[in-house]
Structure formats: C-alpha cells, structure tokens
Protein backbone atom coordinates (compact mmCIF):
# COMPACT_ATOMS: atom_id res chain seq x y z
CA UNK A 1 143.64 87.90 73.46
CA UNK A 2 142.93 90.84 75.44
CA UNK A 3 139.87 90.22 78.05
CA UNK A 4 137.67 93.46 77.28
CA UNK A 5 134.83 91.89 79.68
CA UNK A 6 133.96 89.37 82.27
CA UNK A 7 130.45 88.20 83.85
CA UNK A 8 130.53 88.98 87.60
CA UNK A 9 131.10 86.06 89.96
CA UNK A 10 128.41 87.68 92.41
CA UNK A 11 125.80 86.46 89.84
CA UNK A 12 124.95 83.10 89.64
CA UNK A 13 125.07 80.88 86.30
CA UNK A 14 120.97 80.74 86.57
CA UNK A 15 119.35 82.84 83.19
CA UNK A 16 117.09 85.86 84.15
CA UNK A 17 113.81 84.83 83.96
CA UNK A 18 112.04 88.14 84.45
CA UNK A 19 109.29 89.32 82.24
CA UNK A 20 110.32 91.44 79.14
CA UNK A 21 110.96 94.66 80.08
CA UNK A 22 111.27 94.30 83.47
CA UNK A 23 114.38 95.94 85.00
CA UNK A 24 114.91 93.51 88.06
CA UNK A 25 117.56 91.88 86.08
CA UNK A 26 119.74 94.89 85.14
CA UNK A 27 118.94 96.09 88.90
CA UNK A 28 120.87 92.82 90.13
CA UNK A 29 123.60 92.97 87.69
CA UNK A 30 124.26 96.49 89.03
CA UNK A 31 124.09 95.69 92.88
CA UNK A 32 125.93 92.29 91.99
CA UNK A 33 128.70 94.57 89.63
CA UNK A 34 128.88 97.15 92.54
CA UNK A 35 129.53 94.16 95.28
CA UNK A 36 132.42 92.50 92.90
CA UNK A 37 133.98 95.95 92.07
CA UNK A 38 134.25 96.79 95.91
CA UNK A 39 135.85 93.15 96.68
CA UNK A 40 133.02 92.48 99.29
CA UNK A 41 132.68 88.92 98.02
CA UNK A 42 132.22 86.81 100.61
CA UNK A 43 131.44 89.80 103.14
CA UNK A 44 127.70 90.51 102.15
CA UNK A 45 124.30 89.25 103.41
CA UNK A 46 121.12 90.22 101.27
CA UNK A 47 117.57 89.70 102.44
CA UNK A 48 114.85 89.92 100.04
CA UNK A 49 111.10 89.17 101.29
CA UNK A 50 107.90 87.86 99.26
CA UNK A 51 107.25 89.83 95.72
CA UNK A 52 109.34 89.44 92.53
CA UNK A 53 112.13 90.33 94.76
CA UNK A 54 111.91 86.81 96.14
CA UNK A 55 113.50 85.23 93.17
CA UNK A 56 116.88 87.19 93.85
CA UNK A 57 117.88 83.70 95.85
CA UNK A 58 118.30 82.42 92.58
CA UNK A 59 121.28 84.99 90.91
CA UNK A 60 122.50 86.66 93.54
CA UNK A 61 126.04 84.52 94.34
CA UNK A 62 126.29 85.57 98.25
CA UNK A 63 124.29 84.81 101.45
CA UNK A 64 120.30 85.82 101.51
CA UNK A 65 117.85 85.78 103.98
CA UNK A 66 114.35 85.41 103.36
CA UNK A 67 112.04 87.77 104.85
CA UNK A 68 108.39 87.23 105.57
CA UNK A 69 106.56 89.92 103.67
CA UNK A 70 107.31 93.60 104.83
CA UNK A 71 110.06 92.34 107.04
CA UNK A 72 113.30 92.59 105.58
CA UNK A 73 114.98 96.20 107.27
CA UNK A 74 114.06 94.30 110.57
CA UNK A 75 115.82 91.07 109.75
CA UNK A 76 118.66 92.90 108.03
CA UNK A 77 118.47 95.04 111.14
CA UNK A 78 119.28 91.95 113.19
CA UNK A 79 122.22 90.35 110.67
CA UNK A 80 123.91 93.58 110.57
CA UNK A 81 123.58 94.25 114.43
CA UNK A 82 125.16 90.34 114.85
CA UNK A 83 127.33 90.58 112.34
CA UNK A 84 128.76 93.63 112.74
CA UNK A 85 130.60 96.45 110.51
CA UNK A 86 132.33 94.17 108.56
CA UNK A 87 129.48 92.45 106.85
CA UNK A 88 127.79 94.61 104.18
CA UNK A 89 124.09 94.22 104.53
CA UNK A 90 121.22 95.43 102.00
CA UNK A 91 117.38 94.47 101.57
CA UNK A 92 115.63 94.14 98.49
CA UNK A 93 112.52 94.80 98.18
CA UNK A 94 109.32 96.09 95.63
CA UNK A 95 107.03 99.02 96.63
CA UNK A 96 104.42 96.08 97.55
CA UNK A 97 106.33 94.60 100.34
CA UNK A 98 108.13 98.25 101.60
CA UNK A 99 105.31 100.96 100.69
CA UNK A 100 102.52 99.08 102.03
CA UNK A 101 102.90 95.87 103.89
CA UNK A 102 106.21 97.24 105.27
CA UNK A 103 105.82 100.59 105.88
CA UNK A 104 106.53 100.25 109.72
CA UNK A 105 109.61 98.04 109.33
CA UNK A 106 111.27 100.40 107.00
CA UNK A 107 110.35 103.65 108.46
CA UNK A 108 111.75 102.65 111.67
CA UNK A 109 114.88 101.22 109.99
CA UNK A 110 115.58 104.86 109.29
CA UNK A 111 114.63 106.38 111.87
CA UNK A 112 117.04 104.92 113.86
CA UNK A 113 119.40 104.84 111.41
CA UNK A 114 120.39 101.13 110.95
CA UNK A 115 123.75 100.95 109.18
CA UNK A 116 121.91 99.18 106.48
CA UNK A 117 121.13 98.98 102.45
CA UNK A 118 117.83 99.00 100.88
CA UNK A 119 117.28 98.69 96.95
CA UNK A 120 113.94 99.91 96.51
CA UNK A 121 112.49 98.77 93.29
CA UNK A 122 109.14 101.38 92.58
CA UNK A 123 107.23 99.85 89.39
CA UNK A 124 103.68 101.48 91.15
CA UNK A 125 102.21 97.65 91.33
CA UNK A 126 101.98 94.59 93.00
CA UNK A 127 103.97 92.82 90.60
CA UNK A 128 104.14 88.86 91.32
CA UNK A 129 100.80 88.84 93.53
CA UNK A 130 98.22 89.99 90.84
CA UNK A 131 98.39 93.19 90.14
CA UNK A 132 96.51 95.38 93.12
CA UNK A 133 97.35 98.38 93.57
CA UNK A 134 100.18 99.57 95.59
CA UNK A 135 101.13 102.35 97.72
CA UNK A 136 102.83 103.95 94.91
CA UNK A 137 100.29 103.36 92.38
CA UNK A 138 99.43 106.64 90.04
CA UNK A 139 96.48 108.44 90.10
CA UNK A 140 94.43 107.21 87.08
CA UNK A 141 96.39 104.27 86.57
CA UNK A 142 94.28 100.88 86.89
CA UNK A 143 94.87 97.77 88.71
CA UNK A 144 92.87 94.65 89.75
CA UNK A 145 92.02 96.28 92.86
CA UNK A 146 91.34 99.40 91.23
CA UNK A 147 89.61 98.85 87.57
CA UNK A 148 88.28 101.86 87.18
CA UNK A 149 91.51 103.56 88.43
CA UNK A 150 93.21 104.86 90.93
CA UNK A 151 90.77 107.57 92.80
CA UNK A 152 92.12 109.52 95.38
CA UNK A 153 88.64 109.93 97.02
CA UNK A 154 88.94 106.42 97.62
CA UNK A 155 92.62 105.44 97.59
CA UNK A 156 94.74 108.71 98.66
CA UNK A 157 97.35 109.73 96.66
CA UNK A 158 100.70 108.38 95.74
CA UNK A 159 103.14 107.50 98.30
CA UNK A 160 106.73 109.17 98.32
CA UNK A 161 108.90 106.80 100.30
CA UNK A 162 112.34 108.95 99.56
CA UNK A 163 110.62 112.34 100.72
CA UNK A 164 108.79 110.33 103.95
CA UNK A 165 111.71 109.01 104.76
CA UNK A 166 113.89 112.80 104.40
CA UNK A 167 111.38 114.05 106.76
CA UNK A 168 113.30 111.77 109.59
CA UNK A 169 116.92 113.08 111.15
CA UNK A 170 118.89 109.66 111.19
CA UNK A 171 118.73 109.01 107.19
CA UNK A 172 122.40 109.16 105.55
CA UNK A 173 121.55 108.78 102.05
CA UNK A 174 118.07 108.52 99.79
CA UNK A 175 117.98 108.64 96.08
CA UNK A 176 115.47 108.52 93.40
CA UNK A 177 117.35 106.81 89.93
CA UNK A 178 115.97 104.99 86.83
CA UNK A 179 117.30 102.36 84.23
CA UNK A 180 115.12 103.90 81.41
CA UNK A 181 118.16 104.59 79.39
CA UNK A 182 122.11 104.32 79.53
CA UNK A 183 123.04 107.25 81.44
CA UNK A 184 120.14 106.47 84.10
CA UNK A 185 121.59 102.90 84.48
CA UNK A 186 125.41 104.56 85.30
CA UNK A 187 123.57 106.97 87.66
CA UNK A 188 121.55 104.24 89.59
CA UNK A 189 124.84 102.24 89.85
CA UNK A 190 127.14 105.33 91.17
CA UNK A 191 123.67 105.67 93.91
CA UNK A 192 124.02 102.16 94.71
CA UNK A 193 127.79 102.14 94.94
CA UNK A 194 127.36 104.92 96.89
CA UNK A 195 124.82 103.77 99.55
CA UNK A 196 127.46 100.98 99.77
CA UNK A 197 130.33 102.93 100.58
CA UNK A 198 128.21 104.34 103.25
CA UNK A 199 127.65 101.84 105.22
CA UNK A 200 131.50 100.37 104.77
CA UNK A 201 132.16 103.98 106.03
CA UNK A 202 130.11 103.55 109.34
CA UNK A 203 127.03 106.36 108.27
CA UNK A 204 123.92 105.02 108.83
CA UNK A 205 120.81 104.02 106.82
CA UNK A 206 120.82 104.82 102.71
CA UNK A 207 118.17 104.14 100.39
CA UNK A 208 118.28 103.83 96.42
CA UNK A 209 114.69 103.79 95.01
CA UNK A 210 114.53 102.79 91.61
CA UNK A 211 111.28 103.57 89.38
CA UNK A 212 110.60 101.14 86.77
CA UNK A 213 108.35 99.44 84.83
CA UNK A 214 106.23 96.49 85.13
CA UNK A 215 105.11 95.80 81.41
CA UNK A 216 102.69 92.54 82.31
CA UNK A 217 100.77 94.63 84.96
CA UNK A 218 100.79 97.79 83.48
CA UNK A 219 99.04 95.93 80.04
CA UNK A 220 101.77 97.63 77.80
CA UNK A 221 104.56 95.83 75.99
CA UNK A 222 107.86 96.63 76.85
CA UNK A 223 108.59 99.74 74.91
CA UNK A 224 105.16 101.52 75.60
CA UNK A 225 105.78 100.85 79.49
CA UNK A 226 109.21 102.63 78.72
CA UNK A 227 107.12 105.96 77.45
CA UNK A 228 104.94 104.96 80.30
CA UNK A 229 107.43 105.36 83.04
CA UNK A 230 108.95 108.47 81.29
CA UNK A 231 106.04 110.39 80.55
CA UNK A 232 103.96 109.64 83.76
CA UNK A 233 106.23 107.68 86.40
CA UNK A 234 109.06 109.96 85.95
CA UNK A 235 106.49 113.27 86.53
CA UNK A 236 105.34 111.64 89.73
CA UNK A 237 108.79 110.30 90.89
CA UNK A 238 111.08 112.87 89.98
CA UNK A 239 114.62 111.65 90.36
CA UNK A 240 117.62 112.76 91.66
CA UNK A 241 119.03 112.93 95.53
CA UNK A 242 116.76 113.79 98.39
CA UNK A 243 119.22 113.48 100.68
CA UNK A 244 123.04 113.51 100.68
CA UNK A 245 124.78 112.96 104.30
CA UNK A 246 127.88 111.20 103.30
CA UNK A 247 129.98 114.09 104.27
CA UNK A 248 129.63 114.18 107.74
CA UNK A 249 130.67 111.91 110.68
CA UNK A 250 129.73 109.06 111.75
C-alpha cells in the first residue's frame, strides 16, 4: 500500500490542545513540516517566551529555550551567535510578548541583523494572560483593559511591526501571511520556508508575521472570528511582503 501521507517527526505525539479556532496548531505543523522537509532535524533550536507560545515545548520535537517574557530574539541572539551557522535558530512569539513587552529585544534583533527566525503570531490580544489589550489591538475592538474599546485618544493606534521593522537597513526578509483559508496556509508556509532558507543561506534577520484569530478573547466562536479577521484584521494588516532581500549577498 502506497504511503500517500506521513505525520512529521518534528512534532511530538502530544494532541493540540489549543482553543477552537485558534491557528497556533496549524502554525506549528507548518514550521515543524518546513523543518522536516529541509532535513534540519536535529540542527534547530527554537525559543519561545511566556504567552500561548509557551506551550510550543510540548509539540515541537527539537531543542527550545525558554525565554522570559519579551526576551526571545536576545536569547536566540545568543544560541545562534554560540552555535553558529549551522544551527537553524527561530523565536516564537505572540504580539503580547514581541509588540509590547518586547519591542526593544526585537527591534534591535533587526537592526543588527541577527541571522535569526522569528514566527510572529498577530491575533491583536493578549491571548493566555487575560485578554488586555495589545500593541496590535484594533481600533474599536474591546479588551479587559479596554471595555469600552480601543480609543486612540487614550491608547494610540495599531502597531505595524513588519512596516517598523522595514524602516531599519539590516532586515533580509518580513512578511505579512494568514491561515484563514487554504491558499493563505501554502503562502504562510512558502514565507516560512523561505525565512528559513535565509538564514541557512547566511542573510540576516527574516520575519513571518502571521494574523490570526483568537476566538475566546475576541468573544466570537470560531467561524465569526474567521469573518472577524477577514473583514477587519485583514484591512488593518494587509498581507503580502514588505520586504524581500534574499537576492543579494550576504
């Protein structure tokens, strides 16, 4: 009998235990798929910091680091600098931890281009803290530190972390992607494939932000966060590639 498919061995045996709807677990199949496809098993370090983002320990089936909160392009920073070319390094990380509490550590990641990874899951909320609002959070759009909604009198505006990020020289690679539907799924996996092949390559820092949904915090079930994130995340986040550097030397 003819194998038509085969669970990747850079997932562990643990069962998802994400929130329905969420998109954390097709996110790690993807990075895990991408890892497996490129034979990297056994050459990759991931470090993930304090959110939902935490639980990748649990089904991602190669070496992680955790980060204290904010932290994780400084410690990758560190295992890829020790480690050198050979190891593939990426962070993990919701628009909590890298938007807000580690705006510093991934701005400066960038900016001096550290041959590193980072998977930047955007659902506009804290996700496993509560609920507060996040750096990212829409105009309008409520959270438990903002019940009345997001007012830009009192909150600023949305924060674009791709188009901060383009404004610095050293970035290789930033792109905005989805997994709202089939063909957004292949695209975020040919961005994260790509980012990958990046950093095998030598170029320096590359960024794939994903914007998703977070049905619990949002107060939607799954399928209205889906028209959600397409009618309102989508219009804020538009995605596609901010910056594509891959071309040129190292």
């Amino acid at each position: 009998m003819a194998v038509l498919f085969e669970k990747t061995k850079l997932l562990t045996d643990k069962q998802f235990h994400y929130c329905p709807g969420c998109n954390h677990g097709i996110i790690h199949r993807l990075v895990a798929e991408v890892i497996d496809e490129m034979n990297l098993d056994g050459k990759v370090v991931g470090v993930a910091p304090v959110g939902c983002s935490v639980f990748a320990y649990d089904y991602f089936n190669c070496d992680m680091y955790e980060a204290a909160h904010g932290r994780a392009p400084a410690v990758a920073t560190g295992v890829k600098r020790a480690m050198g070319p050979d190891t593939m390094v990426f962070t993990y990380q919701g628009d909590g931890d890298l938007a807000s509490i580690g705006t510093a550590e991934i701005v400066h990641a960038a900016h001096r281009g550290e041959k590193i990874v980072t998977i930047f899951v955007n659902n506009a909320i804290y996700g496993m803290t509560g609920g507060q609002m996040a750096p990212t959070t829409l105009l309008g759009m409520k959270a438990t530190t903002a019940p009345q909604g997001r007012d830009p009198k009192e909150h600023g505006y949305p924060m674009h972390m791709c188009e901060i990020l383009n404004q610095l020289t050293a970035p290789c690679y930033l792109a905005r992607t989805s997994c709202n539907t089939p063909a957004n799924v292949a695209r975020t996996k040919d961005a994260i494939r790509k980012a990958f092949l990046n950093q095998l390559a030598g170029k320096g820092f590359s960024m794939v932000e994903i914007v998703t949904s977070c049905p619990t915090n949002w107060g939607l079930d799954p399928l209205e966060a889906l028209d959600f994130l397409e009618e309102k995340m989508l219009r804020e986040f538009p995605l596609g590639v901010i910056r594509d550097r891959s071309g040129e030397e190292a």
